[in-house]
Protein backbone atom coordinates (compact mmCIF):
# COMPACT_ATOMS: atom_id res chain seq x y z
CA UNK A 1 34.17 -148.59 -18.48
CA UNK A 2 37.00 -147.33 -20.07
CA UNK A 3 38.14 -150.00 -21.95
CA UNK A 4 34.28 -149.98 -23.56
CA UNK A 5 34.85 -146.65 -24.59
CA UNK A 6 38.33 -146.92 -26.39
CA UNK A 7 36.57 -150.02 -28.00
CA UNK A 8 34.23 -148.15 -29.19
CA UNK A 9 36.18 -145.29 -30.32
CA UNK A 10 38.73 -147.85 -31.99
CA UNK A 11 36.49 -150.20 -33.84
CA UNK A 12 34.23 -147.31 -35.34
CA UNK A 13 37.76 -146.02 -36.40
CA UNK A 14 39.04 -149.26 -37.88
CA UNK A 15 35.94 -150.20 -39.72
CA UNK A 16 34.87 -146.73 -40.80
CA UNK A 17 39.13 -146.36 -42.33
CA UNK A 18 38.91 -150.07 -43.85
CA UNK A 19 35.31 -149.31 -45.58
CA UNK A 20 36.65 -146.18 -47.18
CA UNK A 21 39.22 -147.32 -49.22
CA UNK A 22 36.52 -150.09 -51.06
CA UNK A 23 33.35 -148.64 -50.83
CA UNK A 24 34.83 -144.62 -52.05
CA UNK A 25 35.58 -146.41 -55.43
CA UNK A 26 32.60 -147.60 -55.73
CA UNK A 27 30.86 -144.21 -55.28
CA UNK A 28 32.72 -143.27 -57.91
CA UNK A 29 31.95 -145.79 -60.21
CA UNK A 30 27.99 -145.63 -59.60
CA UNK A 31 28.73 -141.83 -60.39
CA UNK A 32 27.61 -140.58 -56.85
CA UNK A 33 29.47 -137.54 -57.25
CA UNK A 34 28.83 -134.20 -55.78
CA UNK A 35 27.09 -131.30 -57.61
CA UNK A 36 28.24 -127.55 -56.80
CA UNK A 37 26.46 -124.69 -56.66
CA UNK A 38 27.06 -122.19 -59.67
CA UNK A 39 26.89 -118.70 -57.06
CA UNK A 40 28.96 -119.88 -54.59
CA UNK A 41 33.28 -120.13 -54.12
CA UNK A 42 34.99 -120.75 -57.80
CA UNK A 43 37.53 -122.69 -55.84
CA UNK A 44 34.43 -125.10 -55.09
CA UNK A 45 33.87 -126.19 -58.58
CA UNK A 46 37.23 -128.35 -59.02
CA UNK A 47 34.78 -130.58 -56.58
CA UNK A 48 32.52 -131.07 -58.64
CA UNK A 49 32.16 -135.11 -59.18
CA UNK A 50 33.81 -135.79 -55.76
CA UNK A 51 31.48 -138.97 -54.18
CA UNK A 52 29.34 -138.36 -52.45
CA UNK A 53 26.82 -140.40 -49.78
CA UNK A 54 29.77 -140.99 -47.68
CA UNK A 55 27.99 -141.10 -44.70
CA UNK A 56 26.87 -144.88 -45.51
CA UNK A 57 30.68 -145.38 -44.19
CA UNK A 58 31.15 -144.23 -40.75
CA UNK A 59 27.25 -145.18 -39.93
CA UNK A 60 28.54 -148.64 -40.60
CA UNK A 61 30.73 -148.06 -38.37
CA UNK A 62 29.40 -145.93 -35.57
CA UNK A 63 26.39 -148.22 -35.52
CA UNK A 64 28.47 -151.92 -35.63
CA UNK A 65 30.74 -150.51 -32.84
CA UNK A 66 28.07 -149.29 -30.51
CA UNK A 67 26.43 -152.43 -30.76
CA UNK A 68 29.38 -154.45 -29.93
CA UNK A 69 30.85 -152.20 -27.61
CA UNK A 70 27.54 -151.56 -25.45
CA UNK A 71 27.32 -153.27 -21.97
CA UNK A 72 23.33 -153.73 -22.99
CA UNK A 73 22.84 -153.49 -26.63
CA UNK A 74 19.01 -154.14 -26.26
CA UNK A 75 18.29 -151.59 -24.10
CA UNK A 76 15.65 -149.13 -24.89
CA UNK A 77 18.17 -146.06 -24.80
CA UNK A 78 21.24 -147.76 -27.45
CA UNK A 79 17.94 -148.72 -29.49
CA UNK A 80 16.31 -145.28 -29.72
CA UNK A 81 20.06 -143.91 -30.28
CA UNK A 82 20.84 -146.48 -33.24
CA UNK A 83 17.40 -145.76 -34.76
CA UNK A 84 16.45 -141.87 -34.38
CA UNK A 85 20.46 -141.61 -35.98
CA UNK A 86 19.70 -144.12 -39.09
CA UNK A 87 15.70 -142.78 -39.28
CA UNK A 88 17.74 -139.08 -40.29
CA UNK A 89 20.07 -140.67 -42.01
CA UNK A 90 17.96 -142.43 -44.12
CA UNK A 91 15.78 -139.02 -45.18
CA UNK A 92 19.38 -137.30 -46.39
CA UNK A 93 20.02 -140.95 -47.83
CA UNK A 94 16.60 -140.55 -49.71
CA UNK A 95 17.43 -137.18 -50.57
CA UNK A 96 20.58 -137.77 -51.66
CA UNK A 97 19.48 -140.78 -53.79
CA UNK A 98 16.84 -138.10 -55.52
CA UNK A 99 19.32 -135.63 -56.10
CA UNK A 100 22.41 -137.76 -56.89
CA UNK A 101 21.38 -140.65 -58.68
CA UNK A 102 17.78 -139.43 -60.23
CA UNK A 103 19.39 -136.41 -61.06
CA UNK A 104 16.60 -134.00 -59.90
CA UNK A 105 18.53 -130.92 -58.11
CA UNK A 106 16.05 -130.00 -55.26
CA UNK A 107 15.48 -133.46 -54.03
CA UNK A 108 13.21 -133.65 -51.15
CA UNK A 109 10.88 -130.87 -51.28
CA UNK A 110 11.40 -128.99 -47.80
CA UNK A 111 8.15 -130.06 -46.34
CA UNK A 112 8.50 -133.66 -46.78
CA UNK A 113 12.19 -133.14 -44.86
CA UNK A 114 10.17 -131.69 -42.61
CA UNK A 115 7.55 -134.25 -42.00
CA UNK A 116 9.99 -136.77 -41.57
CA UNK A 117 12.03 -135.04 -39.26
CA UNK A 118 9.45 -133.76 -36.61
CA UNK A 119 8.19 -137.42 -37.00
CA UNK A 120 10.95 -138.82 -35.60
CA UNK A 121 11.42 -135.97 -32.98
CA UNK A 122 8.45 -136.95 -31.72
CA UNK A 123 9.55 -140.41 -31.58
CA UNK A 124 12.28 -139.71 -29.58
CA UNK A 125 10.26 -137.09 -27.23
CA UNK A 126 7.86 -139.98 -26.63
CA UNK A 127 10.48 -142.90 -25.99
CA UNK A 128 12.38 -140.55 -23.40
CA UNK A 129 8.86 -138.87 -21.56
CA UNK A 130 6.67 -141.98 -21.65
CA UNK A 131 9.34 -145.13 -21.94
CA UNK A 132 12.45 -143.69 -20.49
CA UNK A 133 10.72 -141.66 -17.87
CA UNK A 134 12.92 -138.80 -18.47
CA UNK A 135 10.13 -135.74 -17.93
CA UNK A 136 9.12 -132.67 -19.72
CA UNK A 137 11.33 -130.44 -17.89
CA UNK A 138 14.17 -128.97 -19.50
CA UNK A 139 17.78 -127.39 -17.52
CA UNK A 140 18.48 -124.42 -18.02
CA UNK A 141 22.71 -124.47 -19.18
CA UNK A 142 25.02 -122.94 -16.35
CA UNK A 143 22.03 -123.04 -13.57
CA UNK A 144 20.51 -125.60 -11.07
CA UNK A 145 16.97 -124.28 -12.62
CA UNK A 146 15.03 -127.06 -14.08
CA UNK A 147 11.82 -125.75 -15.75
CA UNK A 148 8.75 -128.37 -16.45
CA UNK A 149 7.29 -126.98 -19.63
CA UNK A 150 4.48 -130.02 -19.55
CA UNK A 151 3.30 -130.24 -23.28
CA UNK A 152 4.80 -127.60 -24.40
CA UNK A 153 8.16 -129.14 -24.01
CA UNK A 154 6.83 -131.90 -27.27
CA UNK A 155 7.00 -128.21 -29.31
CA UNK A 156 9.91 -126.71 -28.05
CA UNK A 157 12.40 -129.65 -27.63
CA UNK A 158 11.23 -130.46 -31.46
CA UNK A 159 11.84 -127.26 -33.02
CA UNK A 160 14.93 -127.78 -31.24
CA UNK A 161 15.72 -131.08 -32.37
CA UNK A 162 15.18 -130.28 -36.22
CA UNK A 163 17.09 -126.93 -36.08
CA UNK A 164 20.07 -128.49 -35.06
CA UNK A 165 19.59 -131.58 -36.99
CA UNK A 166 19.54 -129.11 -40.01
CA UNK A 167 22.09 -126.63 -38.70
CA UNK A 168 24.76 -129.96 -38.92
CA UNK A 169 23.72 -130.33 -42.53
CA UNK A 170 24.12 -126.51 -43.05
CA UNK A 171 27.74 -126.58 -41.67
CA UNK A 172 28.51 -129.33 -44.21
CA UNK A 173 29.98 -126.89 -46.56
CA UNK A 174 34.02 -127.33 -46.60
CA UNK A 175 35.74 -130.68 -46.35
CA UNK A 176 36.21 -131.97 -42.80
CA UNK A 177 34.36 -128.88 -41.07
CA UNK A 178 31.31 -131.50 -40.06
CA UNK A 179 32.60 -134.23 -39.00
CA UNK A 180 35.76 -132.52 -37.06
CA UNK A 181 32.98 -130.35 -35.38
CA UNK A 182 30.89 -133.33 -34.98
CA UNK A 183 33.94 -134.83 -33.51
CA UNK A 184 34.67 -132.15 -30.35
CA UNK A 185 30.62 -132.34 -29.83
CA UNK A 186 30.66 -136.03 -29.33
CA UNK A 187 33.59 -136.02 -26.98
CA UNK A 188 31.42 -133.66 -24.87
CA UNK A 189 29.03 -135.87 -24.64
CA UNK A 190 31.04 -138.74 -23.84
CA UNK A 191 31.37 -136.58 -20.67
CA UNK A 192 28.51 -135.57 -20.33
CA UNK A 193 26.47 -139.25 -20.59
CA UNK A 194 28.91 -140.45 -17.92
CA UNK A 195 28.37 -137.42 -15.40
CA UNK A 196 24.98 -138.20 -15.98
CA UNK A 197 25.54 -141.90 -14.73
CA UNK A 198 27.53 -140.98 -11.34
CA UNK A 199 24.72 -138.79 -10.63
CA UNK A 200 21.80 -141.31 -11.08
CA UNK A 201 23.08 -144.02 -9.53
CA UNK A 202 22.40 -147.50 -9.32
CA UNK A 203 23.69 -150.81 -11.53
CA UNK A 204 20.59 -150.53 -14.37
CA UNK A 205 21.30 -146.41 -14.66
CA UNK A 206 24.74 -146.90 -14.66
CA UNK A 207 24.59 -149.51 -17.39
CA UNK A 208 22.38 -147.42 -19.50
CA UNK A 209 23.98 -143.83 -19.09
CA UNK A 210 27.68 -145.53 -19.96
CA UNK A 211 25.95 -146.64 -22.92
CA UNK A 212 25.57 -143.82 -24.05
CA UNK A 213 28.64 -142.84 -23.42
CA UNK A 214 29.64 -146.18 -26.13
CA UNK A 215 27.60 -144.22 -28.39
CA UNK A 216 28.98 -141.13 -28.20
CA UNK A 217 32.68 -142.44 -28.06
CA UNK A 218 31.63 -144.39 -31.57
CA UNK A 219 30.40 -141.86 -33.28
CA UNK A 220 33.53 -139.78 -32.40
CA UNK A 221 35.63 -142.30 -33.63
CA UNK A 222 33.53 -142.77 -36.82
CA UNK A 223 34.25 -138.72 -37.09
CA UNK A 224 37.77 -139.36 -36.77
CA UNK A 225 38.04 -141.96 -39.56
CA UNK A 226 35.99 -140.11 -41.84
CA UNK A 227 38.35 -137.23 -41.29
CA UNK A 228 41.36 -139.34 -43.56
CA UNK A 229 39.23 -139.23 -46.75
CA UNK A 230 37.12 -136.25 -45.94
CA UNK A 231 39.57 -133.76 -44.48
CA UNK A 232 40.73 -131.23 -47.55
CA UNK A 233 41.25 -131.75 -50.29
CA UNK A 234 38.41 -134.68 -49.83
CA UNK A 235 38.20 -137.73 -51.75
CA UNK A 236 34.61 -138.01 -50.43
CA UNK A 237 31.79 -136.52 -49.39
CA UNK A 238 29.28 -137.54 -46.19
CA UNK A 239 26.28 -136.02 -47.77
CA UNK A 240 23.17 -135.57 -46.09
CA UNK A 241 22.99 -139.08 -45.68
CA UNK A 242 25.90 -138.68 -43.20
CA UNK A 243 25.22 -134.81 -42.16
CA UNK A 244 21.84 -135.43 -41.11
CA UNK A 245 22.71 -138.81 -39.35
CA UNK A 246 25.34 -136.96 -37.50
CA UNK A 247 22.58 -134.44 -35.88
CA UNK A 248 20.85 -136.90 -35.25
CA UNK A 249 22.97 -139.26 -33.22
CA UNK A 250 23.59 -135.93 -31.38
CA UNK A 251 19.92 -134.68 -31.07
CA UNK A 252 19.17 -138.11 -29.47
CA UNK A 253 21.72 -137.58 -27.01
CA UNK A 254 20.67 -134.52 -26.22
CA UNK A 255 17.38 -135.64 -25.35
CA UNK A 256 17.91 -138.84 -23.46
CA UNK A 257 20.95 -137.15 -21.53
CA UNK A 258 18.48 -134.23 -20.36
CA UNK A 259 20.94 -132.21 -22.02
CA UNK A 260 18.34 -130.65 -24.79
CA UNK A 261 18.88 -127.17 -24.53
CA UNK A 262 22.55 -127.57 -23.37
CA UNK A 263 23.22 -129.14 -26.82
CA UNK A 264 22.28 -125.58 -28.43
CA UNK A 265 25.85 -124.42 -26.33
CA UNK A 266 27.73 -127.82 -27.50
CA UNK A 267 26.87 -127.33 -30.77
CA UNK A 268 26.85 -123.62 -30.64
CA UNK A 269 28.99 -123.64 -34.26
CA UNK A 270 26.04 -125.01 -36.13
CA UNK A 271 23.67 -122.47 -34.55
CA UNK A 272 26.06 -119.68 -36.07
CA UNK A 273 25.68 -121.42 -39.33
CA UNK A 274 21.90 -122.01 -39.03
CA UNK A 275 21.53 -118.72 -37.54
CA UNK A 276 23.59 -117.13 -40.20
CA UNK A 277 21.41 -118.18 -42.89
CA UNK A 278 18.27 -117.24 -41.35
CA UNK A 279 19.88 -113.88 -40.73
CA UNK A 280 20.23 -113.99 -44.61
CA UNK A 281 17.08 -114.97 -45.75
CA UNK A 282 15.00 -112.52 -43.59
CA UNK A 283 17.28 -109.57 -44.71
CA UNK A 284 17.28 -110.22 -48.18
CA UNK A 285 13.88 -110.58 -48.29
CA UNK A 286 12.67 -107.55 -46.26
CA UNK A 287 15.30 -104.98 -46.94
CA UNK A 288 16.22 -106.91 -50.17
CA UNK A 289 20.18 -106.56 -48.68
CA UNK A 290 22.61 -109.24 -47.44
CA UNK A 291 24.46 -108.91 -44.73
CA UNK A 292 26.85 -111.57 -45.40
CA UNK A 293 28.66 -112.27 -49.03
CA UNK A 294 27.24 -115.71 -48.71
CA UNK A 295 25.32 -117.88 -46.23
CA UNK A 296 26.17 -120.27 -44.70
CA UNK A 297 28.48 -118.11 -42.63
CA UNK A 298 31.83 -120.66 -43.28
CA UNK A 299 31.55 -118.86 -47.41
CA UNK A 300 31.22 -115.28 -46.13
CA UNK A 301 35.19 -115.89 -44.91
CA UNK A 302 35.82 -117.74 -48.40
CA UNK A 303 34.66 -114.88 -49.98
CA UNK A 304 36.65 -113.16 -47.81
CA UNK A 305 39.98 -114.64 -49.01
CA UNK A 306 40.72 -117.11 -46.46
CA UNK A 307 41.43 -120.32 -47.36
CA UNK A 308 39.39 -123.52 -47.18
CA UNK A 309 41.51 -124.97 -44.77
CA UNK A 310 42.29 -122.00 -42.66
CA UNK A 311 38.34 -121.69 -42.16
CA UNK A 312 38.07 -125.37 -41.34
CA UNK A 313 40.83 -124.53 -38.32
CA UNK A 314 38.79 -121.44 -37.45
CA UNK A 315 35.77 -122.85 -36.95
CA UNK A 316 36.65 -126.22 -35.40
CA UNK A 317 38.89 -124.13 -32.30
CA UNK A 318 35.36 -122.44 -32.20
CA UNK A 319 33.73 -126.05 -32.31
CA UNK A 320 35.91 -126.65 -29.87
CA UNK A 321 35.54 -124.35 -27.27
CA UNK A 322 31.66 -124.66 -27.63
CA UNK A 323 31.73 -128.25 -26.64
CA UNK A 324 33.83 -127.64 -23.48
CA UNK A 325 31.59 -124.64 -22.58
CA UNK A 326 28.81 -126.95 -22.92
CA UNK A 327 30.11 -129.69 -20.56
CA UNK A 328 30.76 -126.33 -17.86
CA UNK A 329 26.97 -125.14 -18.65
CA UNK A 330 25.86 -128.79 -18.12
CA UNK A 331 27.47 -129.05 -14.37
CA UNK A 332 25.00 -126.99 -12.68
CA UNK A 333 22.11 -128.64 -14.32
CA UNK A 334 23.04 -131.88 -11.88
CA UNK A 335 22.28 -130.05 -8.86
């Protein structure tokens, strides 16, 4: 098993840091660079033509080495995996494509996200309830309490599963702070996939469950070799083609791991960010204040004075500790 996992890891590494170097010039020359917003950081607008769409480079190469690397590439789970992750990356792809290349600023209007995104969280709530036999019950993080929410799981578990989707696209803000986040989250659920095999049991739920784990290990290892060209001062951007891919490879993990509302601990750095807006938002527009200097919460420390990468550290120790408090909060939930 662990040779399939350092596979993994290594080939989404290798392709993902032979890609970059060919495909980042290309960017370039198609004039995929990155637009910055007038009202935020100064510092931010010497970025301003950086490529962007990025993410087309490590999903090459989380997706190719899963796919190799899996014991059962066929199976249901490392399909739903490969597809719910491409399905979101292909709306930040589209939007991405509208903003980039048409040159229209806003995109995808918010509700068409939207639509696309409970779409496929319904997908993957109906794959892992009616194909996967997983249940509507959800565990409760740091207890042996497993609560059966019946249909109202479908509307929970997707609100979840967009939130965070969208709270990894919010955290996109400073180069590296993603995908190095992304990163410690997918090493927790390497863990976490392959507790969840030693306690089901059995050669088919073994097979499937270290799957999982392939997954996981490749899309840290696509994180990783992102993180050359990405970490500051970036010579490319992931975009929301790769931001939005990257919550989704770990929403789908979430889900199929049992692990939904566990993932809301693992990932607890992207619900500060996504929190941090909301916060924001509601403020200014009911007491017409802010209570940060900028949302989301990584540019109310760069307006502080600290520096780009001293943030980036910052928040990936905090990334960091999340993901192993998430593993802890997940041990109970085995009974």
């Amino acid at each position: 098993m662990s040779e399939r996992l350092v596979l993994a890891a290594g080939l989404a590494l290798i392709i993902t840091l032979v890609l970059s170097p060919f495909l980042i010039p290309v960017l370039r020359i198609l004039k995929f660079g990155q637009t910055v917003r007038d009202d935020g950081p100064k510092r931010h607008l010497k970025k301003a033509g950086t490529p962007t769409m990025g993410g087309i480079i490590f999903l090459v190469g989380i997706i190719v080495s899963a796919l190799v690397s899996a014991e059962q590439p066929t199976s249901l789970e490392m399909v739903t995996l490969v597809g719910i992750t491409l399905g979101f990356g292909l709306i930040g792809f589209i939007d991405d494509f509208i903003k980039v290349v048409m040159h229209r600023s806003l995109g995808l209007r918010a509700y068409q996200k939207l639509i696309g995104q409970f779409g496929l969280a319904f997908v993957l709530m109906w794959v892992s309830v009616h194909w996967l036999g997983r249940g509507t019950d959800v565990a409760i993080p740091f207890t042996t309490i497993h609560l059966e929410l019946g249909w109202f799981y479908y509307f929970l578990i997707s609100v979840v599963i967009v939130v965070m989707t969208n709270a990894v696209n919010l955290t996109d803000g400073l180069d590296g702070l993603a995908a190095g986040s992304t990163m410690f989250a997918g090493i927790s659920y390497i863990a976490i996939a392959l507790l969840a095999a030693v306690q089901g049991g059995g050669v088919a739920v073994l097979a499937h469950e270290t799957d999982m784990a392939v997954f996981a290990a490749a899309l840290v290892g696509g994180c990783v070799g992102f993180l050359r060209f990405n970490t500051y001062p970036a010579r490319v951007f992931m975009g929301d083609t790769g931001s939005l891919a990257l919550g989704g490879a770990l929403v789908s993990l979430a889900v199929l791991t049992k692990s939904e509302l566990v993932l809301i601990v693992i990932g607890g750095l992207f619900a500060l960010e996504a929190l941090s807006v909301i916060i924001q938002v509601f403020s200014f527009q009911t007491r017409g204040k802010r209570v940060f200097r900028m949302s989301p919460l990584h540019h109310h420390f760069e307006l502080g004075g600290w520096g780009e990468w001293k943030v980036v550290l910052v928040f990936w120790a905090v990334a960091l500790v999340c993901a192993v408090l998430g593993v802890v909060g997940y041990l109970p939930t085995l009974g």
